[in-house]
C-alpha atoms as a PDB file:
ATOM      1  CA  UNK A   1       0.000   0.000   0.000  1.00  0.00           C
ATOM      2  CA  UNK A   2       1.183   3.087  -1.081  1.00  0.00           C
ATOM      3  CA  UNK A   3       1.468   6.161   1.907  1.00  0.00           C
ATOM      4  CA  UNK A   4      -0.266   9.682   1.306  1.00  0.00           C
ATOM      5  CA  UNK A   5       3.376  11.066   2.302  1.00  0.00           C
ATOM      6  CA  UNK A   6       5.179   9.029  -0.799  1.00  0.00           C
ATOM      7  CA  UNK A   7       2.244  10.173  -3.177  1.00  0.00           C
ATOM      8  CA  UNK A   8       2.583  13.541  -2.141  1.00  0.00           C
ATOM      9  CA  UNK A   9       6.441  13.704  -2.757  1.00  0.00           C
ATOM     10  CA  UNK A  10       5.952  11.721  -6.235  1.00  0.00           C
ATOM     11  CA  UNK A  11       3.224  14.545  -6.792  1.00  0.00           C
ATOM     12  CA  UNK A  12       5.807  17.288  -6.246  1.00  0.00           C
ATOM     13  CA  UNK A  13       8.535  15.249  -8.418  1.00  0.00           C
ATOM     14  CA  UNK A  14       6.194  15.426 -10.996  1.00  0.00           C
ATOM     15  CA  UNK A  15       5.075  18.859 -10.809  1.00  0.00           C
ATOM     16  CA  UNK A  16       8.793  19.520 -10.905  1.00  0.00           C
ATOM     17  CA  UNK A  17       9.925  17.614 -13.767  1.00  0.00           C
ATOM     18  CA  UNK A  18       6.410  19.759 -15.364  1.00  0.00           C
ATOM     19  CA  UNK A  19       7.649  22.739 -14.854  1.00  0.00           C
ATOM     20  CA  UNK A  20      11.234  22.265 -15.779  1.00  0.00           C
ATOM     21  CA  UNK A  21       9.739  21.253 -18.947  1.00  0.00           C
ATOM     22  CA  UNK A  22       7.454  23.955 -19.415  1.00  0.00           C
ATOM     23  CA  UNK A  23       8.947  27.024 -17.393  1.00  0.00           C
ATOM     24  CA  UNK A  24      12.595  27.340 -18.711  1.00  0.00           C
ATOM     25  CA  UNK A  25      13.306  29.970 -15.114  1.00  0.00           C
ATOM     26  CA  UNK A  26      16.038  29.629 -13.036  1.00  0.00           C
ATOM     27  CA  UNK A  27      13.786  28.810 -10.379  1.00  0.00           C
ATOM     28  CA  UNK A  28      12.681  25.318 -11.796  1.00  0.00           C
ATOM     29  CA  UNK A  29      15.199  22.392 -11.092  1.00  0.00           C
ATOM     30  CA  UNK A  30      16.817  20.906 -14.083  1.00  0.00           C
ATOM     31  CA  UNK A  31      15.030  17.528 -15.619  1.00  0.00           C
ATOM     32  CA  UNK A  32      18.062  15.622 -14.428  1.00  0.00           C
ATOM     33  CA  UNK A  33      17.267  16.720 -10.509  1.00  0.00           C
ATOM     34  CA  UNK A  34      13.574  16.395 -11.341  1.00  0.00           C
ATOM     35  CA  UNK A  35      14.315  12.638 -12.519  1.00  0.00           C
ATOM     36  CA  UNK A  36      17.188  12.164  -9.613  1.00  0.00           C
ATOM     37  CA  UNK A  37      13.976  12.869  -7.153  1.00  0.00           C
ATOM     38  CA  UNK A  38      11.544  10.197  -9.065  1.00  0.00           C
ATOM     39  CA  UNK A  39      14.562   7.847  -9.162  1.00  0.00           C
ATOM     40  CA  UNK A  40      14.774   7.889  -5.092  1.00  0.00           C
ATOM     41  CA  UNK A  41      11.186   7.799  -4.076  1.00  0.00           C
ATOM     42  CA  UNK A  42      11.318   5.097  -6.578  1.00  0.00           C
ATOM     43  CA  UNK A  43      14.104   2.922  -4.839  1.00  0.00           C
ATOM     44  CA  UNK A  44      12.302   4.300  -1.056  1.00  0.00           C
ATOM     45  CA  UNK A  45       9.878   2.498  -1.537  1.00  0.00           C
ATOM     46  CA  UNK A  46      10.536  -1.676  -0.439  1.00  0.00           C
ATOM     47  CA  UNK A  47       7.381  -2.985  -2.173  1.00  0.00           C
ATOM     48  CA  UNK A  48       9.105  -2.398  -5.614  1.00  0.00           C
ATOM     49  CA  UNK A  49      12.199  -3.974  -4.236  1.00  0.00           C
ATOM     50  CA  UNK A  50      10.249  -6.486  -2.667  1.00  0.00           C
ATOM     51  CA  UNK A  51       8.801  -7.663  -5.672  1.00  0.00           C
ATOM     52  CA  UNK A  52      11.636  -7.364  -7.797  1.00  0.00           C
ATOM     53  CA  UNK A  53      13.540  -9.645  -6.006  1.00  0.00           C
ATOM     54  CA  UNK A  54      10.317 -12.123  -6.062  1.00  0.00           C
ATOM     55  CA  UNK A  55       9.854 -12.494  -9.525  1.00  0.00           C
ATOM     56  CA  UNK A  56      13.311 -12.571  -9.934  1.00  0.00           C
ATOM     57  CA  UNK A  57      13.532 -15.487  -7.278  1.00  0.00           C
ATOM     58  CA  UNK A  58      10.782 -17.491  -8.656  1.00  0.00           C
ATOM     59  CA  UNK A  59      11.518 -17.482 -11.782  1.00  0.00           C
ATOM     60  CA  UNK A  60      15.306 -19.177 -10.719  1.00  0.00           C
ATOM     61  CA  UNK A  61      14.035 -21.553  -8.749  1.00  0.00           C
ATOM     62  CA  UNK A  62      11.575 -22.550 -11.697  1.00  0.00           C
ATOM     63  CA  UNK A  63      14.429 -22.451 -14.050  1.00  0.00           C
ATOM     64  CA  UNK A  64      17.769 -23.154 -12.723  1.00  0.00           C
ATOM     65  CA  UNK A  65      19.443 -23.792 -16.003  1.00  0.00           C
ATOM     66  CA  UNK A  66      18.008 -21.192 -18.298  1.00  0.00           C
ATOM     67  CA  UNK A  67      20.717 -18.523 -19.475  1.00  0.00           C
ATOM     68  CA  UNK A  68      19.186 -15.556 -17.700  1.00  0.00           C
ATOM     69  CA  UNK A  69      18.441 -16.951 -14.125  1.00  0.00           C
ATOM     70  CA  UNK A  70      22.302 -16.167 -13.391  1.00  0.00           C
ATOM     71  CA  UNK A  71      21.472 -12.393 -14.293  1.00  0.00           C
ATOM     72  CA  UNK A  72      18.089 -12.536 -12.276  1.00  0.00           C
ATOM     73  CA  UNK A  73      19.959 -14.102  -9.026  1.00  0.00           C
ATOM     74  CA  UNK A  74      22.072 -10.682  -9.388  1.00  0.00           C
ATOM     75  CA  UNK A  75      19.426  -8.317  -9.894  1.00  0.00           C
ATOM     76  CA  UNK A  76      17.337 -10.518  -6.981  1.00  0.00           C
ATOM     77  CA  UNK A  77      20.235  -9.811  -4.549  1.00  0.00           C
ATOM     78  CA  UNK A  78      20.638  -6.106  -5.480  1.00  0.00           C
ATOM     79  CA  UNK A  79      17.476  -5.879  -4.261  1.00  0.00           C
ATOM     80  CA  UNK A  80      17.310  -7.759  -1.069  1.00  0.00           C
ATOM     81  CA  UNK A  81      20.339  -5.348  -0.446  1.00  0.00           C
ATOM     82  CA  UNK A  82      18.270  -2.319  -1.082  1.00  0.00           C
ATOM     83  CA  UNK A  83      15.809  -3.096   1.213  1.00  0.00           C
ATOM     84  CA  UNK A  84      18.003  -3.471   3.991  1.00  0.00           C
ATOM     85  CA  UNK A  85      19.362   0.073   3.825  1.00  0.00           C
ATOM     86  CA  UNK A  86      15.748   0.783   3.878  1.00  0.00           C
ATOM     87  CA  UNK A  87      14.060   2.056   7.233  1.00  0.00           C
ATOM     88  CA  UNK A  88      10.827   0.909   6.551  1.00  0.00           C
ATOM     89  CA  UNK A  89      10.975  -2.452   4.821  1.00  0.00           C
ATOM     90  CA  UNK A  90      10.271  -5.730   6.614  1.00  0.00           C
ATOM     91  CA  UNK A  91      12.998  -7.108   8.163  1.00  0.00           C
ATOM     92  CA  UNK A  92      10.604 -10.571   8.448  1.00  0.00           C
ATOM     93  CA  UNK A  93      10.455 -10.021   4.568  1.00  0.00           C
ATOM     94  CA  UNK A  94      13.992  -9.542   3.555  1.00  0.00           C
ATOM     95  CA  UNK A  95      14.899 -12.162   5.662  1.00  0.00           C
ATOM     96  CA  UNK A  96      12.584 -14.431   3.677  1.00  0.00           C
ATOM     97  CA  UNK A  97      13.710 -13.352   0.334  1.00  0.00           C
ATOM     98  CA  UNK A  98      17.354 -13.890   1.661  1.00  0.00           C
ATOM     99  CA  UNK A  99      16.177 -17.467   2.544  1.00  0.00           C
ATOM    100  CA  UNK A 100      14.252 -17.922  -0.739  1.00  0.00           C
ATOM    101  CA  UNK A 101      17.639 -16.888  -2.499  1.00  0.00           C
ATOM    102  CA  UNK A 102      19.504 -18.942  -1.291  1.00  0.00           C
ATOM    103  CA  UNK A 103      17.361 -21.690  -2.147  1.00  0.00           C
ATOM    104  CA  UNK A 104      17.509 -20.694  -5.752  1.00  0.00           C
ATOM    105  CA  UNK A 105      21.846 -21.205  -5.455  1.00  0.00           C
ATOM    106  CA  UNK A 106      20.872 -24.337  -4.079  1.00  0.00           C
ATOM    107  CA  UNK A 107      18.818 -25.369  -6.951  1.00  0.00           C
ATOM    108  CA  UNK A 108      20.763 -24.242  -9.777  1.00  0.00           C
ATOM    109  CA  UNK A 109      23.533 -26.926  -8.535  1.00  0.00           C
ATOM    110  CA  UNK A 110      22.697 -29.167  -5.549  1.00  0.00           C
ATOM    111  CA  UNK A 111      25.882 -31.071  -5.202  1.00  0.00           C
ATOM    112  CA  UNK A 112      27.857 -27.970  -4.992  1.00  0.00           C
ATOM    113  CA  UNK A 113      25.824 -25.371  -3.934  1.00  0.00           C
ATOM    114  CA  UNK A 114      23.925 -27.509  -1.304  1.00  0.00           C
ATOM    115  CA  UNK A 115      26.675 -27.749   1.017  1.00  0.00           C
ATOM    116  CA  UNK A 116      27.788 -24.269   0.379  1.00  0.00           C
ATOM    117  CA  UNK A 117      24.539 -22.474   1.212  1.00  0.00           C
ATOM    118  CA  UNK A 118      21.697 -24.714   3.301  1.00  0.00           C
ATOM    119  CA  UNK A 119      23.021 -23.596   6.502  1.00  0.00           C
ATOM    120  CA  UNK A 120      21.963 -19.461   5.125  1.00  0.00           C
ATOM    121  CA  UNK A 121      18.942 -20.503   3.804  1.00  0.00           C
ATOM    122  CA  UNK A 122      17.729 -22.698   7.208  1.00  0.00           C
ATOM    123  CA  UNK A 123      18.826 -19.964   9.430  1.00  0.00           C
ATOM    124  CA  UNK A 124      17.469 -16.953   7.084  1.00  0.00           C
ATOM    125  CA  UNK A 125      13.732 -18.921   6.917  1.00  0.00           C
ATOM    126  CA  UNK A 126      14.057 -19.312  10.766  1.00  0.00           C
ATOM    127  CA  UNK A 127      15.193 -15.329  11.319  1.00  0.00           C
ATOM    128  CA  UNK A 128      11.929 -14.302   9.236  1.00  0.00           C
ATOM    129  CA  UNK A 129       9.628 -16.802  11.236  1.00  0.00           C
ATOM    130  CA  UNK A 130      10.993 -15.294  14.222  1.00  0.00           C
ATOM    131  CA  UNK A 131      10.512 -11.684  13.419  1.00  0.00           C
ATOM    132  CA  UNK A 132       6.884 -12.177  12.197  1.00  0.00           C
ATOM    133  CA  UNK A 133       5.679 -16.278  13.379  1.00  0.00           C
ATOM    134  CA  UNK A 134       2.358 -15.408  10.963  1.00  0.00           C
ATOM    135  CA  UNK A 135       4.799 -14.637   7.648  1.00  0.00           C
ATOM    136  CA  UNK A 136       3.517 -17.151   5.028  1.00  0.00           C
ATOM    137  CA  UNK A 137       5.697 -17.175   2.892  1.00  0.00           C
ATOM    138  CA  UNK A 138       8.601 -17.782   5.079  1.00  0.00           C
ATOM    139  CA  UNK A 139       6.367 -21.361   6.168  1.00  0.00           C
ATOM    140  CA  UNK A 140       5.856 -22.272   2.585  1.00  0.00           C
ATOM    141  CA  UNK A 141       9.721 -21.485   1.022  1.00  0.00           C
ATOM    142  CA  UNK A 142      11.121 -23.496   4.998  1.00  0.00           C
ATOM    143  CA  UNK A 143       8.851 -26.358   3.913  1.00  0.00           C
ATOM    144  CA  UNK A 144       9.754 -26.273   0.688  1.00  0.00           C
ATOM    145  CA  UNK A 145      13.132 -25.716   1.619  1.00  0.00           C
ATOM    146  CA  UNK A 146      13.172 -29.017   3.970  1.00  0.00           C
ATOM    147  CA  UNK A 147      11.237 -31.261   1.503  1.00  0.00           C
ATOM    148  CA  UNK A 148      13.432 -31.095  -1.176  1.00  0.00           C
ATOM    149  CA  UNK A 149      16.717 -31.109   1.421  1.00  0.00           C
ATOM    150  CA  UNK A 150      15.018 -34.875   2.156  1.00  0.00           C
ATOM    151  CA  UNK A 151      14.761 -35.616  -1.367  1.00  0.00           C
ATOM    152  CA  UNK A 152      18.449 -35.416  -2.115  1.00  0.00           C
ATOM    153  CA  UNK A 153      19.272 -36.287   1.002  1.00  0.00           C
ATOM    154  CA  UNK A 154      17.401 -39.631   0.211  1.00  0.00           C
ATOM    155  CA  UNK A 155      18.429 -39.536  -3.164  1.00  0.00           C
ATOM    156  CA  UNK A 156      21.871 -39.520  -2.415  1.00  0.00           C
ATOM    157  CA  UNK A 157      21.987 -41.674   0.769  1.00  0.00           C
ATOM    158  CA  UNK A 158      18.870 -43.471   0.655  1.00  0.00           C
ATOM    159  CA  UNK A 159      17.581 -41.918   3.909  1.00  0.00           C
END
């Protein structure tokens, strides 16, 4: 949900970019400072991030193999590492997406990967759960997460 406050300030932004358009007076800011300020409210707001890094994260873990899912993990983590400088994001959240991406590493190459990373994931699903125990999506990924840890473990070990 988007605040009064940021709609306001995107208003202004606006207005701003407007009237450095259509006033040329040395009192309007430049388009590049008009654009700077829609850039930042932009990147303020943790939804966006939020659901960049989502998309990105599902579609890797749907496709490990495919050529672009490297590039997605990248621009999945930029994100999660936005919304941590952020005040106002979810910390239960990012820690889910951190989970959830390291999951996707997992994925992409079990044998390797699996040893490298299930110890972030497990402990990133079980930060989330304890900043928010009703977070959904931090029970479905952990589930997830420790269904298909039994699967290779029993595909490997027969356990």
């Amino acid at each position: 949900m988007t605040s009064f406050n940021f709609k306001m300030r995107l208003f202004a932004a606006i207005v701003a970019l407007f009237a450095a358009f259509t006033f040329c007076n040395a009192q309007a800011p430049s388009v590049a400072d008009s654009l700077a300020k829609l850039k930042t409210l932009d990147a303020a707001q943790p939804d966006t991030q939020y659901q960049i890094a989502l998309v990105c994260l599902n579609y890797a873990v749907a496709n490990p193999h495919a050529p672009e899912t490297g590039e997605l993990l990248i621009e999945a983590d930029q994100a999660i590492q936005a919304m941590k400088d952020l005040p106002t994001a979810d910390a239960s959240q990012v820690a889910t997406l951190q989970g959830f991406y390291y999951t996707c590493r997992i994925v992409q190459n079990p044998a390797l990967n699996g040893a490298l990373y299930y110890m972030d994931a497990m402990s990133y699903f079980e930060k989330a759960l304890e900043l928010d125990p009703s977070n959904a999506l931090a029970k479905h990924l952990q589930e997830r997460f420790y269904e298909g840890m039994a699967k290779t473990m029993h595909a490997l070990f027969g356990r």
